[in-house]
Protein backbone atom coordinates (compact mmCIF):
# COMPACT_ATOMS: atom_id res chain seq x y z
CA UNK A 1 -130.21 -57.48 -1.87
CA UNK A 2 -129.84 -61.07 -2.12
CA UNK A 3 -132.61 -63.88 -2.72
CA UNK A 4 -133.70 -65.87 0.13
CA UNK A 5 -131.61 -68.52 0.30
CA UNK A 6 -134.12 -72.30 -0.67
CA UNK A 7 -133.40 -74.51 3.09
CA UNK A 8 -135.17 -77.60 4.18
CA UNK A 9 -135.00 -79.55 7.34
CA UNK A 10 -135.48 -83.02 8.14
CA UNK A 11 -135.88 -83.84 11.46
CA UNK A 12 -137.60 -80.36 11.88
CA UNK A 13 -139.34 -81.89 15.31
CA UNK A 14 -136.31 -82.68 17.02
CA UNK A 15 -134.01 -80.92 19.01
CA UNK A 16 -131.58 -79.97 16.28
CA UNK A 17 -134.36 -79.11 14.17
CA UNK A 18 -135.84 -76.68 16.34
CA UNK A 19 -132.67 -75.23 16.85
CA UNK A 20 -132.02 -74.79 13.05
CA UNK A 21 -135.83 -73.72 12.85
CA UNK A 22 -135.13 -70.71 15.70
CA UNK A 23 -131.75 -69.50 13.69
CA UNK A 24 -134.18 -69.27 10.78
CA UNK A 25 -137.18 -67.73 12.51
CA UNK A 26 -134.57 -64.91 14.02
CA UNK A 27 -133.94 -64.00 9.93
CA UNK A 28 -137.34 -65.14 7.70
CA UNK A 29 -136.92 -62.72 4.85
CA UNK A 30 -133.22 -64.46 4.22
CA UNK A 31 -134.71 -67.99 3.94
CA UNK A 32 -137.15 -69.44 1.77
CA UNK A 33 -138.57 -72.81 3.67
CA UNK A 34 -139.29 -75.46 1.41
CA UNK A 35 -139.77 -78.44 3.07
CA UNK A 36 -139.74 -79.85 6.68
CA UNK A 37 -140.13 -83.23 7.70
CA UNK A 38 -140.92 -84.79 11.22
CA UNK A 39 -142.57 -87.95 12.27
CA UNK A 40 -144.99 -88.06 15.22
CA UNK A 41 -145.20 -84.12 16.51
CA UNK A 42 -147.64 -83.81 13.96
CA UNK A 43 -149.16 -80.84 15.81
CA UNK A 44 -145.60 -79.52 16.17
CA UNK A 45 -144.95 -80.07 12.15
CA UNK A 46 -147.82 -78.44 11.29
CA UNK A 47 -146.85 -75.18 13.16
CA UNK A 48 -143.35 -74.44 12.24
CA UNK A 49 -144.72 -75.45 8.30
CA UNK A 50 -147.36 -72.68 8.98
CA UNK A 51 -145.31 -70.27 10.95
CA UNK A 52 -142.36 -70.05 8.37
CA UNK A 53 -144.62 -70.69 5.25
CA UNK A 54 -142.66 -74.34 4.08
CA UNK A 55 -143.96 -75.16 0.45
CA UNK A 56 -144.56 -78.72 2.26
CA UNK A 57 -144.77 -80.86 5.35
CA UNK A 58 -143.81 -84.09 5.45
CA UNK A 59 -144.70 -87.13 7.94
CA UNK A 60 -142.80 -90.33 8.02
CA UNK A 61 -145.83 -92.19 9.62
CA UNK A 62 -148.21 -92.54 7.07
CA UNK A 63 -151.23 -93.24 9.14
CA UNK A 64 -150.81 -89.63 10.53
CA UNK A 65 -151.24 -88.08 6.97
CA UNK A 66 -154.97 -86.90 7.80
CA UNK A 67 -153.42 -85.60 10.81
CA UNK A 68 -151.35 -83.55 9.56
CA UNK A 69 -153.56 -82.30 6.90
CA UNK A 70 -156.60 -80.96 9.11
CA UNK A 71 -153.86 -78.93 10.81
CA UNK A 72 -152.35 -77.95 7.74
CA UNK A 73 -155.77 -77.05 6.51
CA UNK A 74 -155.96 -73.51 4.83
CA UNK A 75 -152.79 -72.74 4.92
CA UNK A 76 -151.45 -73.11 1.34
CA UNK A 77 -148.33 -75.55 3.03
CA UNK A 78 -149.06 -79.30 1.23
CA UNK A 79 -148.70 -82.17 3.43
CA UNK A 80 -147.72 -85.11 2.52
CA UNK A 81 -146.30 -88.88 4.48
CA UNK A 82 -144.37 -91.53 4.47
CA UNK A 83 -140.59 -92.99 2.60
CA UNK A 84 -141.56 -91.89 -0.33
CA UNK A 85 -142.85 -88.41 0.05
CA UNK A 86 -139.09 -87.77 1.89
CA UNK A 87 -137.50 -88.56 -0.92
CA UNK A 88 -139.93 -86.55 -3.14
CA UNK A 89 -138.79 -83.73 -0.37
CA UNK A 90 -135.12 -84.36 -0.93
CA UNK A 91 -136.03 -83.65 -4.88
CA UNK A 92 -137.10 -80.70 -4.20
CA UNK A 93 -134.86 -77.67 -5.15
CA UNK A 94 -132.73 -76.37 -2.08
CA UNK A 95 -129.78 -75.02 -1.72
CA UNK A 96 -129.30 -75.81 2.27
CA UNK A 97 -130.38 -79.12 3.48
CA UNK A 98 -130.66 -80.09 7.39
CA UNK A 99 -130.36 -83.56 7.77
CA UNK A 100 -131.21 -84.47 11.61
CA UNK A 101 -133.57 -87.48 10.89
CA UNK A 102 -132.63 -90.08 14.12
CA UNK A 103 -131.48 -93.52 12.95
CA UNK A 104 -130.70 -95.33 9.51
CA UNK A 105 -133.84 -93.75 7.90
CA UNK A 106 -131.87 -90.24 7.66
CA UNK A 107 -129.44 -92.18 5.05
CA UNK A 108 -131.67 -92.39 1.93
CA UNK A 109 -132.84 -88.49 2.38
CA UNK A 110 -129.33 -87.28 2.51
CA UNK A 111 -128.08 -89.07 -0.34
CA UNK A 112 -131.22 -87.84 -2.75
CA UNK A 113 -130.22 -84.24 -1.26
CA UNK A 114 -126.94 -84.65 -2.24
CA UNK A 115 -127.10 -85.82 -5.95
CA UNK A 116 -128.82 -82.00 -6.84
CA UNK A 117 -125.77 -80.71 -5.61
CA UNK A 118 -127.04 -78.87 -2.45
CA UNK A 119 -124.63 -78.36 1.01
CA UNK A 120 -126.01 -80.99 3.24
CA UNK A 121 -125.73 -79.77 7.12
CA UNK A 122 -125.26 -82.90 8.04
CA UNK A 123 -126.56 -83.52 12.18
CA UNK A 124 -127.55 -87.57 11.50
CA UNK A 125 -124.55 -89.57 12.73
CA UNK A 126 -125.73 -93.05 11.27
CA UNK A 127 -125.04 -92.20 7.69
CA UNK A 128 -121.22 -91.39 7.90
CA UNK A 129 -120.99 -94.85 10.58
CA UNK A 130 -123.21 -96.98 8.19
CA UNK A 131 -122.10 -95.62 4.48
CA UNK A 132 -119.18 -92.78 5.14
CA UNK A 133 -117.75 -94.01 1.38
CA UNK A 134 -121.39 -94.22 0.01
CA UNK A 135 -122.23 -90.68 1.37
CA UNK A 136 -118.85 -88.72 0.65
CA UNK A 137 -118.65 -90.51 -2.93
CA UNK A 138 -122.15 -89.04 -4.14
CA UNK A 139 -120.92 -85.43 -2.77
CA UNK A 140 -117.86 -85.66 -4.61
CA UNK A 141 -120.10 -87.06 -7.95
CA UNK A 142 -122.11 -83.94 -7.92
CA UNK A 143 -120.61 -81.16 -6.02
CA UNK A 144 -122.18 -80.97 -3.48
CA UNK A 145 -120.82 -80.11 0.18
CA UNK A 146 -121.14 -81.85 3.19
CA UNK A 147 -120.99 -79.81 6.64
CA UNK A 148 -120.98 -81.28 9.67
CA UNK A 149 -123.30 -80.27 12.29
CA UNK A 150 -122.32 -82.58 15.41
CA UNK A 151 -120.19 -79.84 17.67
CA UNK A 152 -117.86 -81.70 18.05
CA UNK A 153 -117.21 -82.79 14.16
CA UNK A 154 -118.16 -79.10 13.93
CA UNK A 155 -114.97 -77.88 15.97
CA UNK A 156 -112.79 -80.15 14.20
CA UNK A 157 -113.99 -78.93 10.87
CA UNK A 158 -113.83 -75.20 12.61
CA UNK A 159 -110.26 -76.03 13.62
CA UNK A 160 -108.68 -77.24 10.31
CA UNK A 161 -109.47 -74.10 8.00
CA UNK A 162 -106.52 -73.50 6.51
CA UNK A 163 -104.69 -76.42 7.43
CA UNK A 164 -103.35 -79.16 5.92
CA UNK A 165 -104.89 -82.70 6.71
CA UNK A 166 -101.68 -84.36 6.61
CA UNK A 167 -100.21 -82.20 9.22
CA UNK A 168 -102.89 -83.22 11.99
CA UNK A 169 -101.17 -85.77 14.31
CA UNK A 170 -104.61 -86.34 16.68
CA UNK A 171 -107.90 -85.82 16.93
CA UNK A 172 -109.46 -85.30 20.06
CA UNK A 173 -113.58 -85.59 20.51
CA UNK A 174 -114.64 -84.68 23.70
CA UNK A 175 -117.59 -86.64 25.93
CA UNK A 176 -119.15 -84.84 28.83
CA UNK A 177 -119.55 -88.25 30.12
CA UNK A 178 -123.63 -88.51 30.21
CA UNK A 179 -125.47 -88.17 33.22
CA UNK A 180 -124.62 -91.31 34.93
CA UNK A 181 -120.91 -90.16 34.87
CA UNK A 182 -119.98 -89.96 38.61
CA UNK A 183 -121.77 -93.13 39.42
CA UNK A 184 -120.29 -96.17 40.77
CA UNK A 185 -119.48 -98.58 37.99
CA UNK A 186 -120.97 -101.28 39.86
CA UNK A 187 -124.22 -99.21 40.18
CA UNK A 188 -124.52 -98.89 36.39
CA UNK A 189 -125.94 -101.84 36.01
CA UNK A 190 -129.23 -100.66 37.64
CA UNK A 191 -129.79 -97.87 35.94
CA UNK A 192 -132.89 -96.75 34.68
CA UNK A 193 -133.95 -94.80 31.56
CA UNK A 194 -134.73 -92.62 33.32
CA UNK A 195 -131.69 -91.99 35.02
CA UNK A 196 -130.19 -92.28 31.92
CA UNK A 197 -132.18 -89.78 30.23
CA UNK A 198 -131.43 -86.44 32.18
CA UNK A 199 -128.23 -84.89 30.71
CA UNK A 200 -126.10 -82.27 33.06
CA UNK A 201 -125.30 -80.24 30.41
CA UNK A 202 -127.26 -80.43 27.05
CA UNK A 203 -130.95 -80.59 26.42
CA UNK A 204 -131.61 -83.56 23.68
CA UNK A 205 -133.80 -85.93 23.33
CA UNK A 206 -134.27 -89.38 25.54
CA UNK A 207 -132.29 -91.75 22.71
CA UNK A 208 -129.35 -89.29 22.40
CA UNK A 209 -129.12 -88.58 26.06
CA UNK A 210 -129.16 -92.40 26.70
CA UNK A 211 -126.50 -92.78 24.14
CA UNK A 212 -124.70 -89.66 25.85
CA UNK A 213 -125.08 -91.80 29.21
CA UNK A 214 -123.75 -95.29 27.89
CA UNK A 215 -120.99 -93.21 25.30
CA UNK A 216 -122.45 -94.84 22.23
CA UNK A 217 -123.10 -91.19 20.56
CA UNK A 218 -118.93 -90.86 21.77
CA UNK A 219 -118.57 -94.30 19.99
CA UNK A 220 -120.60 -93.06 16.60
CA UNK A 221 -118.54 -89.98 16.55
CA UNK A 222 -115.52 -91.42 16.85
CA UNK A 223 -116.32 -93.54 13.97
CA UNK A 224 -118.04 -90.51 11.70
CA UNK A 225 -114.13 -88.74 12.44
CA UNK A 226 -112.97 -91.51 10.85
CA UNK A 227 -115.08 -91.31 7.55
CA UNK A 228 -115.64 -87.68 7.34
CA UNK A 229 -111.69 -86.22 7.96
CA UNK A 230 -110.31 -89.84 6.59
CA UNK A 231 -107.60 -90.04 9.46
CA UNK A 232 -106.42 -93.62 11.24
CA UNK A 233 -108.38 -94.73 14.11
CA UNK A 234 -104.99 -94.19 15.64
CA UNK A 235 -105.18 -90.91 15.60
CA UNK A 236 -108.11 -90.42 17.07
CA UNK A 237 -109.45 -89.81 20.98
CA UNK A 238 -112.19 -89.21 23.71
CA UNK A 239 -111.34 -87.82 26.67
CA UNK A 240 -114.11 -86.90 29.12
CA UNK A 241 -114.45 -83.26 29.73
CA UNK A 242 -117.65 -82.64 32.02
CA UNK A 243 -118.09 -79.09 31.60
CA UNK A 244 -119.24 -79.89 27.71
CA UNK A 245 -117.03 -76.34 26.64
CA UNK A 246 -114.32 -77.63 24.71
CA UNK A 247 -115.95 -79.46 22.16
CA UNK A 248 -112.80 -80.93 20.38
CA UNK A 249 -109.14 -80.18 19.90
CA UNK A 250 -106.78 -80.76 16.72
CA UNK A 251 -102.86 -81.96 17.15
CA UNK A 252 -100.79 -80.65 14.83
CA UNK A 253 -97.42 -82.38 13.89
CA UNK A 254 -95.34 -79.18 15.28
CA UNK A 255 -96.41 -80.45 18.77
CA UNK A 256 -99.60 -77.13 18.92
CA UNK A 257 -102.83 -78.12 20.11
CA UNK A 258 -106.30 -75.99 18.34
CA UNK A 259 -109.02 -76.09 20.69
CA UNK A 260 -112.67 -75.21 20.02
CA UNK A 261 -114.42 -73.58 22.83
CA UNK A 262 -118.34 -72.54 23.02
CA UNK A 263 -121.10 -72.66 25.26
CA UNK A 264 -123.02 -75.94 25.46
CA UNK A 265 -125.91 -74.80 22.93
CA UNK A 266 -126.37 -76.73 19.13
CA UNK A 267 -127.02 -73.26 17.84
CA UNK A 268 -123.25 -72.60 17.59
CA UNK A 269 -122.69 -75.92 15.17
CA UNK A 270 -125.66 -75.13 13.00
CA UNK A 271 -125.23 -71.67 13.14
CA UNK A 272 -121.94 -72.21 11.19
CA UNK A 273 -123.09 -74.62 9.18
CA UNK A 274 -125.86 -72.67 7.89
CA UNK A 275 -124.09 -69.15 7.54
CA UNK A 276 -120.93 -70.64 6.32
CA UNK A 277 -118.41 -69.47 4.62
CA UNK A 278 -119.63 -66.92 6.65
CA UNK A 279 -119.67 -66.19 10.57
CA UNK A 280 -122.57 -64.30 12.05
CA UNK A 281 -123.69 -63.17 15.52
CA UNK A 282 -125.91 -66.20 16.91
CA UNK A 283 -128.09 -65.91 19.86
CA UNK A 284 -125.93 -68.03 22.07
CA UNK A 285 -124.18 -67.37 25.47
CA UNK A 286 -120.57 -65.88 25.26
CA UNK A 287 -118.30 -67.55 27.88
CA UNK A 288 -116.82 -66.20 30.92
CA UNK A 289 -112.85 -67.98 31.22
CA UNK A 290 -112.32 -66.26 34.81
CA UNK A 291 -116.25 -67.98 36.11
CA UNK A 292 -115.72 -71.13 34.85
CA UNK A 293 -111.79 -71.17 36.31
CA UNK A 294 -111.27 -74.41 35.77
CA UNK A 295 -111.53 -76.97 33.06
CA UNK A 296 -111.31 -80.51 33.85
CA UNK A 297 -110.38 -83.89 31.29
CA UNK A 298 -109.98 -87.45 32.08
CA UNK A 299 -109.33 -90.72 30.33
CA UNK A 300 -112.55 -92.46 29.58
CA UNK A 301 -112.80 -96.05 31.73
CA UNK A 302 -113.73 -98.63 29.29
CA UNK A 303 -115.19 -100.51 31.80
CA UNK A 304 -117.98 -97.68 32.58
CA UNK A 305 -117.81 -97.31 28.91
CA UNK A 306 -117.07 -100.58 26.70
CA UNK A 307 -118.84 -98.67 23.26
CA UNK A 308 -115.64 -96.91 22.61
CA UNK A 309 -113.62 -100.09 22.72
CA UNK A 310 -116.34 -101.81 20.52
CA UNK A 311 -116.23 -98.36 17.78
CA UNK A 312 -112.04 -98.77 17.65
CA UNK A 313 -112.38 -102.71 16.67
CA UNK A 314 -115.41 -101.53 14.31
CA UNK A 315 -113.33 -98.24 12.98
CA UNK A 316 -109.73 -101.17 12.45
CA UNK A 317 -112.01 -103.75 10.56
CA UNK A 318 -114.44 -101.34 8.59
CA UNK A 319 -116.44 -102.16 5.84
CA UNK A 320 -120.48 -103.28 6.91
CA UNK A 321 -119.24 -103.17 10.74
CA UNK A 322 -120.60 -100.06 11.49
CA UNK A 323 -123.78 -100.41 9.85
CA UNK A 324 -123.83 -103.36 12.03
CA UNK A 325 -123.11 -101.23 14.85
CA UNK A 326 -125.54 -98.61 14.02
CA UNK A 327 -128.37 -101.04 13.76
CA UNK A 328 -127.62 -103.30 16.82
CA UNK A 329 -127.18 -100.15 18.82
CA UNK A 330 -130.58 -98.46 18.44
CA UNK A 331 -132.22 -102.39 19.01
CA UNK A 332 -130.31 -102.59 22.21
CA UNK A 333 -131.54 -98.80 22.64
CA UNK A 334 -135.13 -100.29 22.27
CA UNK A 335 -134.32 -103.34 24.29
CA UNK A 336 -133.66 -100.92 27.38
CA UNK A 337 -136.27 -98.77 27.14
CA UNK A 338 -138.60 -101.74 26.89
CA UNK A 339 -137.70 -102.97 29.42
CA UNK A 340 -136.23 -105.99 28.33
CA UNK A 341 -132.16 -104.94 28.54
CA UNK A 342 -130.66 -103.49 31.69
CA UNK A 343 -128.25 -100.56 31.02
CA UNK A 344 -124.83 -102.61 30.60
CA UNK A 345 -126.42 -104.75 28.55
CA UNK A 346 -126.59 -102.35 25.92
CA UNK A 347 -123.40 -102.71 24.36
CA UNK A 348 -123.08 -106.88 25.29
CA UNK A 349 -125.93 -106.96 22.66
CA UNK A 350 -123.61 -104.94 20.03
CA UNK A 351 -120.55 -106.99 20.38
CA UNK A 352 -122.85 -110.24 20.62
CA UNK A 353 -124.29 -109.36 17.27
CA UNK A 354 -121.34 -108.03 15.10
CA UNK A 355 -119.54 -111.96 16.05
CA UNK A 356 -122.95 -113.46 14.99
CA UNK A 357 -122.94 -111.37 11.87
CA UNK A 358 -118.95 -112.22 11.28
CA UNK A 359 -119.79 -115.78 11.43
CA UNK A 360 -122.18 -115.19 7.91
CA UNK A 361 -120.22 -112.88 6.06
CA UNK A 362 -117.06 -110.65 6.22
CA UNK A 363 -117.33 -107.34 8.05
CA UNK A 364 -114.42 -105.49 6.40
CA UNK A 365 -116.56 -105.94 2.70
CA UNK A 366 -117.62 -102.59 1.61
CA UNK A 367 -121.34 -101.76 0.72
CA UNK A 368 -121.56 -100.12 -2.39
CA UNK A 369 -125.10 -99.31 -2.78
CA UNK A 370 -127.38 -98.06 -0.47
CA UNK A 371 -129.43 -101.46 -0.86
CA UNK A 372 -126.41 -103.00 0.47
CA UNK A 373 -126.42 -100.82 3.46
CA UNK A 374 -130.31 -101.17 4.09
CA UNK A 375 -129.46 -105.12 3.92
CA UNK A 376 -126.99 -105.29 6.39
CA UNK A 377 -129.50 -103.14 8.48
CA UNK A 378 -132.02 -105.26 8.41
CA UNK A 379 -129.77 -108.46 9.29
CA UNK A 380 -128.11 -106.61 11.82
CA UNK A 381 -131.33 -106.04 14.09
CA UNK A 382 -132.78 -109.46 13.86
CA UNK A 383 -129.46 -110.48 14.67
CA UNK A 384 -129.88 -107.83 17.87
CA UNK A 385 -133.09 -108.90 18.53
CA UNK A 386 -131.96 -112.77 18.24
CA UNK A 387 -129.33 -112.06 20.84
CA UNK A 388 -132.05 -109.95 23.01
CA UNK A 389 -134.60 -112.97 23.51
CA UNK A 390 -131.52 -115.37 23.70
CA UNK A 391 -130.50 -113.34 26.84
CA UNK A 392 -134.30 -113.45 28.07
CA UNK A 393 -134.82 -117.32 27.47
CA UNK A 394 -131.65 -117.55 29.54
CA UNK A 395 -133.07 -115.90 32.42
């Protein structure tokens, strides 16, 4: 009989952490839970640390520390909060890691994971777009793995077992388009976050649905396909595919397409990622080619969609551009949801503040350090913000 095998998540409160948390539920004698992390679902947190008897719990917010301990209280699971108390999770001995943290703060975790030499499931998109060499560098220092846990990056990776990088002629990522796909461009504009927030196909949370709606999580992925299977950005599509089952295709250099088909549910990505080398069954529906009859693709419109032309010039110039990216995209993200940005505006903030950042410094200079990353983060949203109130005043 083998040991339980040592996971932690991080992110456990989201929606890829409760899918990874339900795949491990389904088997609990095959997993021993060591630490999960959230941020404000304390109640949430508390539960799932309870329910799968985690060795800790971890907060980000620090003022919810007391929080979480009264409902930890009993239990035996330690709680702790806050950047540091991550990291200390990261320490801790694992042999799987989920990393599904939203936003920049993900980066630090995953790279403290990955110097113990653990396989790093790897669901947060801003650390390959913000330090791809950083993060792939440290795997390759202590051999560890990195799996990817986006379905899309998922299919790709799914797709190329057995083959040869240097045989792949394309790489196609597919969009379902968001929820405000069959509107009129010109009603865009107008949209709500609301609006933008229900998804036709896959249950997420608000940001990611938003992103889904305005193409920016296309745009990240585009640029993570970039870093993670180190092809040309010339190699590398969207094409809008609304029925969300083909979740990428491969081009091979003999003309043959690879295609990765599944049902619109996370479970399938993180299933393989946390099974692998191994397949298993996975509670997930099976699909029906002869009911679904058709599958439909179309060209992205740049217009309805101007992120993807802003992640090629980001993926041609490199460097600190898509940390840049990363961090005036979730600023514009705020800006909208504030209030304060309609929903085209979104991505004129981006482009406004990588040329303000290009006038201080050059964008194709490579961070080395995750300082320098955190840095260029930091610049990049008062930069956002700068461009956000310049907008306002304007008004």
């Amino acid at each position: 009989m083998r040991a339980p095998r040592r996971v932690s998540v991080f992110g456990a409160t989201g929606s890829i952490g409760q899918n990874t948390l339900d795949l491990i539920a389904r088997d609990p004698e095959a997993y021993e839970v060591v630490a999960l992390t959230g941020a404000g679902n304390v109640a949430q947190l508390a539960a799932d640390a309870i329910r799968l008897g985690a060795d800790v719990a971890v907060t980000a917010d620090e003022t919810r520390l007391d929080e979480l301990r009264g409902a930890l209280a009993g239990s035996g699971v330690e709680a702790a909060a806050g950047e540091a108390a991550l990291i200390e999770a990261a320490d801790r001995p694992a042999d799987w890691i989920m990393s599904a943290i939203v936003g920049a703060a993900g980066l630090a975790p995953g790279l403290r994971a990955l110097r113990h030499g653990t396989t790093l499931a790897l669901a947060n998109k801003e650390s390959l777009v913000t330090a791809g060499p950083i993060l792939l560098a440290e795997a390759v220092a202590h051999g560890a793995r990195i799996l990817p846990v986006d379905s899309e990056h998922s299919a790709v990776f799914q797709a190329l077992v057995g083959e040869e990088i240097a045989a792949v002629e394309r790489i196609i990522i597919t969009a379902s388009g968001g929820g405000l796909r069959d509107w009129p461009i010109e009603a865009l504009a107008s949209a709500t976050p609301e609006d933008a927030g229900a998804h036709p196909n896959w249950d997420m949370g608000q940001r990611i649905t938003i992103d889904s709606a305005s193409m920016f999580n296309k745009a990240m992925e585009l640029i993570e396909t970039k870093e993670f299977f180190g092809v040309g950005p010339d190699r590398i599509e969207a094409v809008v595919h609304p029925q969300s089952i083909v979740h990428a295709l491969v081009g091979f250099t003999d003309g043959a397409l690879m295609a990765h088909l599944g049902a619109p549910d996370m479970r399938h990505a993180i299933g393989y990622a946390l099974h692998y080398p191994d397949r298993r069954d996975l509670p997930v529906a099976r699909i029906d080619l002869a009911q679904i009859a058709t599958l439909e693709f179309r060209a992205p419109c740049d217009t309805r969609y101007p992120a993807l032309r802003i992640a090629r010039a980001v993926m041609e110039t490199g460097g600190i551009s898509g940390a840049i990216f990363n961090a005036a995209k979730e600023v514009a993200l705020d800006g909208f949801l504030a209030g304060r940005l309609g929903f085209m505006d979104m991505s004129t903030i981006v482009e406004e503040s990588l040329d303000a950042m290009s006038s201080q410094t050059s964008l194709s200079i490579a961070p080395k350090t995750l300082e320098d990353v955190m840095q260029t983060d930091h610049m990049a949203r008062q930069a956002a913000w700068s461009q956000i109130e310049r907008r306002q005043n304007a008004q």
